[in-house]
Protein backbone atom coordinates (compact mmCIF):
# COMPACT_ATOMS: atom_id res chain seq x y z
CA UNK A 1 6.87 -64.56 8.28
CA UNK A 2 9.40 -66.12 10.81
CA UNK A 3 8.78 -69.57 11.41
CA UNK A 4 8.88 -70.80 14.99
CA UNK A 5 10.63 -74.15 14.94
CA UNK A 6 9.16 -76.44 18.14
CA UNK A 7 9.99 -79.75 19.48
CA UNK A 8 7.09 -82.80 19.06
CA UNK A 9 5.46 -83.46 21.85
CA UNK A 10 2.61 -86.10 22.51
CA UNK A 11 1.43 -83.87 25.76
CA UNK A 12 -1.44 -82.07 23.48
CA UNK A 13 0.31 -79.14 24.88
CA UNK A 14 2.97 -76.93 23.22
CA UNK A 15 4.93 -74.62 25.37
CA UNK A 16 7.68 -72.21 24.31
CA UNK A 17 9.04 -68.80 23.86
CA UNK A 18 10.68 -66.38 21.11
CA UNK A 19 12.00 -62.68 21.39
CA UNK A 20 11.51 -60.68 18.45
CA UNK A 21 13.76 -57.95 17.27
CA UNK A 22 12.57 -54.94 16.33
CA UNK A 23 15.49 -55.52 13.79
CA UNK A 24 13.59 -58.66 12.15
CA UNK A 25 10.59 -56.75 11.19
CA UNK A 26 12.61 -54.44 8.61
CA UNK A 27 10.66 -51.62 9.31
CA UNK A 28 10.53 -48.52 7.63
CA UNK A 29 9.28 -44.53 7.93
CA UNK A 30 6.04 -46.28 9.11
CA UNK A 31 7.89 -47.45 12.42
CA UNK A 32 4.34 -49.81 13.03
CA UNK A 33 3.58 -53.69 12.54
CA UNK A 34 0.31 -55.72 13.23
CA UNK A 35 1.76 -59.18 14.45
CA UNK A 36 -0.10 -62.35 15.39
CA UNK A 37 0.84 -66.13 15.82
CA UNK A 38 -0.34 -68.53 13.18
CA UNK A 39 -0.45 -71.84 14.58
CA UNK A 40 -0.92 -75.23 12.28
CA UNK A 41 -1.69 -78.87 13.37
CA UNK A 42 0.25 -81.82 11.25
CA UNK A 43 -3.03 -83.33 9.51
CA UNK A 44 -1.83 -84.95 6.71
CA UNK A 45 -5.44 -86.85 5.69
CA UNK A 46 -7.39 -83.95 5.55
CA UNK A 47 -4.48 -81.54 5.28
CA UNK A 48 -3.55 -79.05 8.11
CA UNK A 49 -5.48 -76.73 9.90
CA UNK A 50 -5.01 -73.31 10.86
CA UNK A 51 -5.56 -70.98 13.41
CA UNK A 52 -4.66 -67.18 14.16
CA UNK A 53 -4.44 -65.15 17.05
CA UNK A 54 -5.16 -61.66 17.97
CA UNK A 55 -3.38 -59.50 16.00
CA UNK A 56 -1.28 -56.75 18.25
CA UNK A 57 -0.16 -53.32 16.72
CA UNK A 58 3.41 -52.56 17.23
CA UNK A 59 4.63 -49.05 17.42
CA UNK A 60 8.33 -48.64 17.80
CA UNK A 61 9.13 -45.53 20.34
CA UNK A 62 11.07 -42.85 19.08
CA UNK A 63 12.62 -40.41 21.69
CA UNK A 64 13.57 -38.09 18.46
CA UNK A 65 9.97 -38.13 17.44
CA UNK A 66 8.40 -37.62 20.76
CA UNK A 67 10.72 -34.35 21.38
CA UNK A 68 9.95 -33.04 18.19
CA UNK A 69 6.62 -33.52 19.05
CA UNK A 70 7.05 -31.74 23.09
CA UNK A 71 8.84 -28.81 20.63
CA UNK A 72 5.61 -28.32 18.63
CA UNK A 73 3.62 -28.25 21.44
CA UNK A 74 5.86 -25.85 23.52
CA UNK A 75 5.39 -23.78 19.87
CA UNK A 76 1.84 -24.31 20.06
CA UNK A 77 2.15 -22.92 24.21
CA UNK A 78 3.63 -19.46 22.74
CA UNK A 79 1.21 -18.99 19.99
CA UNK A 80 -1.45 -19.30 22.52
CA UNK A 81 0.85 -16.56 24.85
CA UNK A 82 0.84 -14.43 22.38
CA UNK A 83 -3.05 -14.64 21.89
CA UNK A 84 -3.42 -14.22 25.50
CA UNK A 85 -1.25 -11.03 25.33
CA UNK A 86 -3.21 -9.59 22.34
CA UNK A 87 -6.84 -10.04 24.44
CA UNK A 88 -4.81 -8.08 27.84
CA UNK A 89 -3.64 -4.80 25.28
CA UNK A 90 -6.89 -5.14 23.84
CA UNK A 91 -9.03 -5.26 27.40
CA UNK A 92 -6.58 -2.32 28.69
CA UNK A 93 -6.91 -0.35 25.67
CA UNK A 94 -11.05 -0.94 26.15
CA UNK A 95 -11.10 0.36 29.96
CA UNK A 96 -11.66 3.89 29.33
CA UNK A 97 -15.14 3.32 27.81
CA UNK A 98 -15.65 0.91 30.57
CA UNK A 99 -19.18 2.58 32.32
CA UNK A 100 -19.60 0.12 35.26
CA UNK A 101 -17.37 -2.00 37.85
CA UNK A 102 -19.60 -4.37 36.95
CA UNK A 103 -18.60 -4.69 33.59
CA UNK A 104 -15.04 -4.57 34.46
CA UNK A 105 -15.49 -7.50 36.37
CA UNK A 106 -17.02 -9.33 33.39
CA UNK A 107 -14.00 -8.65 31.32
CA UNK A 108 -11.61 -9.49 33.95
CA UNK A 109 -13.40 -13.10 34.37
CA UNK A 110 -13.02 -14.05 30.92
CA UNK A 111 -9.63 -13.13 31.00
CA UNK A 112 -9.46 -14.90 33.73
CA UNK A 113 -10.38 -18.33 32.56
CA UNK A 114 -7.89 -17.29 29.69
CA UNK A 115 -4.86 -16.92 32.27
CA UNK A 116 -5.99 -20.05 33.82
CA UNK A 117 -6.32 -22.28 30.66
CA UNK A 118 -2.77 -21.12 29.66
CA UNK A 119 -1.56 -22.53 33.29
CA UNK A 120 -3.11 -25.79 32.51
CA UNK A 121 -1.84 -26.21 29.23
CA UNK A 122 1.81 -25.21 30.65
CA UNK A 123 1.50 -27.65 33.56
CA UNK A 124 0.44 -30.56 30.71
CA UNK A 125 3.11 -29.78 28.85
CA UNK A 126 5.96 -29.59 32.11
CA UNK A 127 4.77 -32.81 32.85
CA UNK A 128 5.22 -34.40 29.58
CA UNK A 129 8.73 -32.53 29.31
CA UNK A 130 9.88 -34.15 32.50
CA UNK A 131 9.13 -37.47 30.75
CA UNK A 132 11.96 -36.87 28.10
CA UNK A 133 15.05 -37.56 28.42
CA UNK A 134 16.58 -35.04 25.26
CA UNK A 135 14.51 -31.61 26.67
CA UNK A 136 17.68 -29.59 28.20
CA UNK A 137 17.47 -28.42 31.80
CA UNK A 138 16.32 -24.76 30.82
CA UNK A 139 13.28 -25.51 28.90
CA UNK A 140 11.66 -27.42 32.05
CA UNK A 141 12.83 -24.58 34.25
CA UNK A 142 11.38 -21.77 31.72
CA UNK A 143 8.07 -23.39 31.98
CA UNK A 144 8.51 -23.82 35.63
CA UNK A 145 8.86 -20.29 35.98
CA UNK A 146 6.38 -19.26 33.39
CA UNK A 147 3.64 -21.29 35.60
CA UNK A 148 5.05 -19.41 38.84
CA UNK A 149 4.48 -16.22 36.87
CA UNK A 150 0.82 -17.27 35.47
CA UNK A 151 -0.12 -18.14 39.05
CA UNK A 152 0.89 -15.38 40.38
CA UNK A 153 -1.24 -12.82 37.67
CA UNK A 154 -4.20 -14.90 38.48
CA UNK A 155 -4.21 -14.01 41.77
CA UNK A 156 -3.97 -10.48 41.11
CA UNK A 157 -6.83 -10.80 38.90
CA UNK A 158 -8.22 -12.59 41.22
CA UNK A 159 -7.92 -9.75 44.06
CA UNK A 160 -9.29 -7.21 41.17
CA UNK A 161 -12.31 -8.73 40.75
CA UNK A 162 -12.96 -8.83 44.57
CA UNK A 163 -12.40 -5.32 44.59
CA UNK A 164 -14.74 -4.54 41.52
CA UNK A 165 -17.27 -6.40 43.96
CA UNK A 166 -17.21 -2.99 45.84
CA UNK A 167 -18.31 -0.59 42.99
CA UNK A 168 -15.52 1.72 43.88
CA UNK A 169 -15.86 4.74 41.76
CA UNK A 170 -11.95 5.16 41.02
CA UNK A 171 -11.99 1.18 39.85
CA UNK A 172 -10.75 1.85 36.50
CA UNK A 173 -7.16 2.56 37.92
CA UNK A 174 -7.03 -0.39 39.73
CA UNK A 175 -7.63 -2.60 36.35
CA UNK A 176 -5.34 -0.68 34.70
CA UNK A 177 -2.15 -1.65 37.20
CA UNK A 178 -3.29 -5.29 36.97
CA UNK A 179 -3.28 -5.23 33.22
CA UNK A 180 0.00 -3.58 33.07
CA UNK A 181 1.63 -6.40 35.64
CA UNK A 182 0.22 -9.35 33.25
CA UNK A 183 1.12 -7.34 30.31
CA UNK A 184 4.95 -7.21 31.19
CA UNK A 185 5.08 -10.92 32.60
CA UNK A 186 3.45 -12.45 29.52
CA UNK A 187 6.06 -10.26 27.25
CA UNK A 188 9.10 -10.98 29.07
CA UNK A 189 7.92 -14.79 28.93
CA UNK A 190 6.56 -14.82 25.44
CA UNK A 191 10.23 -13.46 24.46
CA UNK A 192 12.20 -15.47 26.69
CA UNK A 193 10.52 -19.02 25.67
CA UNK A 194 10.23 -17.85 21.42
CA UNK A 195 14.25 -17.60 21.85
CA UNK A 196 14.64 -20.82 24.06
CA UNK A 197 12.49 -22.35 21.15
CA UNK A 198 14.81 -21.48 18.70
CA UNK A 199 17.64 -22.57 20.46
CA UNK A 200 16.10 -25.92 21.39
CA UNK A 201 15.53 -26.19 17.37
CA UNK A 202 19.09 -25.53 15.98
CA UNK A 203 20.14 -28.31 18.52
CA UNK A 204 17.66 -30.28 16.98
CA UNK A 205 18.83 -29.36 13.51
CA UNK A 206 22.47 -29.99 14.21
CA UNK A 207 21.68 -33.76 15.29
CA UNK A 208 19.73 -34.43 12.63
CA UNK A 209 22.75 -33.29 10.39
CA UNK A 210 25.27 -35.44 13.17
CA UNK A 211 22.91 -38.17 11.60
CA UNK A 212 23.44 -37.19 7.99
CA UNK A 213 27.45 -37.42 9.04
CA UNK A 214 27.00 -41.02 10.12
CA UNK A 215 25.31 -41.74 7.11
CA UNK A 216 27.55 -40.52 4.92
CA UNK A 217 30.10 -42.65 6.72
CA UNK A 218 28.52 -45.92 6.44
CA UNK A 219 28.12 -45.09 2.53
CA UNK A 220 31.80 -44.17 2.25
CA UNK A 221 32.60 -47.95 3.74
CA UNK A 222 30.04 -49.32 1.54
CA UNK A 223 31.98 -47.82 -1.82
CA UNK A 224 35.18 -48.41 0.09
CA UNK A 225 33.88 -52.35 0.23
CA UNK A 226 32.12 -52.57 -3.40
CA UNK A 227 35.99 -51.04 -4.32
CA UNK A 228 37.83 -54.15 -3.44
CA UNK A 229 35.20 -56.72 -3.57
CA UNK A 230 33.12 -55.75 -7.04
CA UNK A 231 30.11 -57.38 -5.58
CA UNK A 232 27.21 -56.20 -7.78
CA UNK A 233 24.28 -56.96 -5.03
CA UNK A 234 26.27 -53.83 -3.55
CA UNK A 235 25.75 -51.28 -6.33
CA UNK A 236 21.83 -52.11 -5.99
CA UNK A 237 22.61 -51.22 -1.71
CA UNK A 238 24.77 -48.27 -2.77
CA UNK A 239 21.74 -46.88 -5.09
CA UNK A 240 19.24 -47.24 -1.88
CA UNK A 241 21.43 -45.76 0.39
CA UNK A 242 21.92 -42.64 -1.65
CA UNK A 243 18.25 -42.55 -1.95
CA UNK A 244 18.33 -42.48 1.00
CA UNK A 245 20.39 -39.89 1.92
CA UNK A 246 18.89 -37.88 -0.60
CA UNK A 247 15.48 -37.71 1.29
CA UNK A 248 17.32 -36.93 4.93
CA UNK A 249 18.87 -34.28 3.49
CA UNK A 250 15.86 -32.99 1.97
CA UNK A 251 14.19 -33.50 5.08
CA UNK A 252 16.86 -31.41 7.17
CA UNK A 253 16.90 -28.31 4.99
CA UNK A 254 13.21 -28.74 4.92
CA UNK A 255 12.86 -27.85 8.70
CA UNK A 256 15.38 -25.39 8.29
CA UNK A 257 13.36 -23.34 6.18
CA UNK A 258 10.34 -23.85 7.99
CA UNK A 259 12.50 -22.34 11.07
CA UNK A 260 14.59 -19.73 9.59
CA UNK A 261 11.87 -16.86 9.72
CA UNK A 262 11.63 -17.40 13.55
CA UNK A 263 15.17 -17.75 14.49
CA UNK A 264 16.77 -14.55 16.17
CA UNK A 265 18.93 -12.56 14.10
CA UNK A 266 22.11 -14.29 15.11
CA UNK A 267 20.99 -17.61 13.32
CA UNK A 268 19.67 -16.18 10.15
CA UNK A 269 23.00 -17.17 7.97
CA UNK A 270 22.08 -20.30 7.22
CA UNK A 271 22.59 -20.23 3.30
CA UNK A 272 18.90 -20.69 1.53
CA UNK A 273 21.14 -21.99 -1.58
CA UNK A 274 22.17 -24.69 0.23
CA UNK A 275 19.32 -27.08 -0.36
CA UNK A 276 19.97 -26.74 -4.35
CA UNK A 277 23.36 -27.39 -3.54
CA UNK A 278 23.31 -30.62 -1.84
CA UNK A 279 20.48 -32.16 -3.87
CA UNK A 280 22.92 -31.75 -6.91
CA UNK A 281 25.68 -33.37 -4.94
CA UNK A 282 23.73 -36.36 -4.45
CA UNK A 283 23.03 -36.69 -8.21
CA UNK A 284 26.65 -36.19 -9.26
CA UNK A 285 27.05 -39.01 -7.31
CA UNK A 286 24.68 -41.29 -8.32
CA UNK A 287 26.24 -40.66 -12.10
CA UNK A 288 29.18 -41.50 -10.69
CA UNK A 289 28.36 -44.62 -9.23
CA UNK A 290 26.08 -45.47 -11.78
CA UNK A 291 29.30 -44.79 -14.28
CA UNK A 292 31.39 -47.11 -12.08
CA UNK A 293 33.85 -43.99 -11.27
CA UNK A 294 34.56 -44.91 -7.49
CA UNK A 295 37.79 -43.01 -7.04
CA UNK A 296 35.67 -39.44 -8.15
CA UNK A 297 32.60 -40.63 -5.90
CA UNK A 298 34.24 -41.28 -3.12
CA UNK A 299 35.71 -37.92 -3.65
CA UNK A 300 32.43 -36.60 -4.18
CA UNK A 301 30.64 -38.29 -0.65
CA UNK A 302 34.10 -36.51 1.03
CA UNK A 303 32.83 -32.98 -0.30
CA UNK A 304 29.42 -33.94 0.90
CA UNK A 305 30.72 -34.47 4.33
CA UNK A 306 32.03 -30.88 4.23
CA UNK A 307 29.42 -29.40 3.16
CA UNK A 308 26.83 -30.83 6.27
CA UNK A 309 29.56 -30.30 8.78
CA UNK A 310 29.97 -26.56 7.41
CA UNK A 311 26.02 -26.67 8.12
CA UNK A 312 26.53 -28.15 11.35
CA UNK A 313 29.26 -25.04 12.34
């Protein structure tokens, strides 16, 4: 509760104005707060009375989030590629026990509507990646592209089912050069945009661990402090800090697992061991704290350092 301290006034009407800090609600992973105004008169007979406002939902932004977020969807975007692909190889390798132009045409409708509901969901998503401000340059212009490309395979499907119109006996050849286009634009895309997806990821990876860095920091001047001063309200901050650390770093080689089956071959070294690793760094050092031996876990925090920034390289 933060208590709003206002002048008396005998006008029946109180006027005035506070900014809140995101800072003052002490927010946590949850990143949300209700908040309403609680307003009391001074009736000191009856006792006061009290009366609440609206209560308004507070969500704090997070660009981090919200490009983690425009990553799943662009990883969402190339599963549904590759689904798109599979139905082309599967229509093409179909055709020869196509009987009828007529049918043909069926089959190149529904692809159709499959080509254009790919477009849409790539336009969606271009939009919302022009709206954030950490999406590099190339992933914008890879979609760009990849819409240019999808456009551009409609309207050849397009002109194939006018032709199919005409119940031209030699159709089937025809289909088969406008599958083969789609099929080579979809696979050069679908490979171009899995490897800009893994790219876009490590980058993502290595600021989270630029985080863990700057974490690690702050606790080193926090030991450095309890050091000199002997304050013991900072061993109970020390203990939540490392807790904290403990479930970043977790976190971190969390996602890198998650990504390390999809990451081209070049990016495959990062060390599996390495989770087991750090989590038994951060207990040695909570022993160490815990056993008041500062000069060892300071030492200890320094090899932690390493260790992320070896990560990071």
């Amino acid at each position: 509760r933060i208590v709003i301290h206002k002048p008396r006034g005998n006008g029946g009407v109180l006027k005035g104005r506070y900014k809140l800090a995101a800072s003052e609600l002490a927010l946590g992973k949850e990143s949300e707060a209700t908040i309403y105004l609680e307003v009391s008169d001074n009736d000191v007979i009856n006792g006061p009375k009290k009366s609440v406002s609206v209560a308004r939902n507070v969500k704090l932004f997070s660009a981090r989030a919200q490009h983690e977020a425009l990553l799943n969807a662009q990883g969402e975007l190339l599963d549904a590629m590759v689904d798109g692909l599979a139905g082309e190889l599967l229509g093409m390798d179909s055709l020869p026990a196509v009987e009828s132009a007529g049918k043909a045409r069926q089959q190149q409708q529904s692809l159709m509507e499959v080509l254009s509901g790919l477009r849409e969901q790539v336009e969606t998503l271009l939009g919302d990646l022009r709206k954030d401000k950490l999406s590099a340059p190339e992933q914008r212009a890879a979609l760009n592209n990849i819409s240019q490309r999808l456009r551009a395979s409609i309207s050849a499907r397009s002109q194939a089912i006018k032709l199919l119109r005409k119940q031209r006996p030699n159709f089937k050849e025809g289909v088969k050069q406008v599958y083969a286009k789609i099929i080579a634009t979809l696979e050069t895309d679908i490979i171009y945009l899995d490897d800009l997806l893994a790219l876009r990821r490590v980058e993502s990876l290595k600021d989270t661990a630029q985080d863990l860095l700057a974490a690690q920091r702050e606790l080193r001047g926090l030991i450095d402090e309890y050091r000199e001063t002997q304050d013991p309200s900072l061993q109970a901050e020390l203990s939540q800090r490392i807790a904290d650390l403990r479930a970043k770093m977790l976190d971190l080689l969390s996602r890198m697992a998650s990504i390390l089956k999809g990451l081209p071959g070049e990016y495959r070294n990062l060390e599996a061991a390495r989770g087991v690793e750090m989590n038994m760094q951060l207990r040695e050092l909570e022993n160490l704290l815990a056993q008041g031996d500062l000069e060892a876990a300071a030492a200890e925090l320094e090899e932690l350092a390493n260790m992320v920034e070896n990560m990071v390289d």
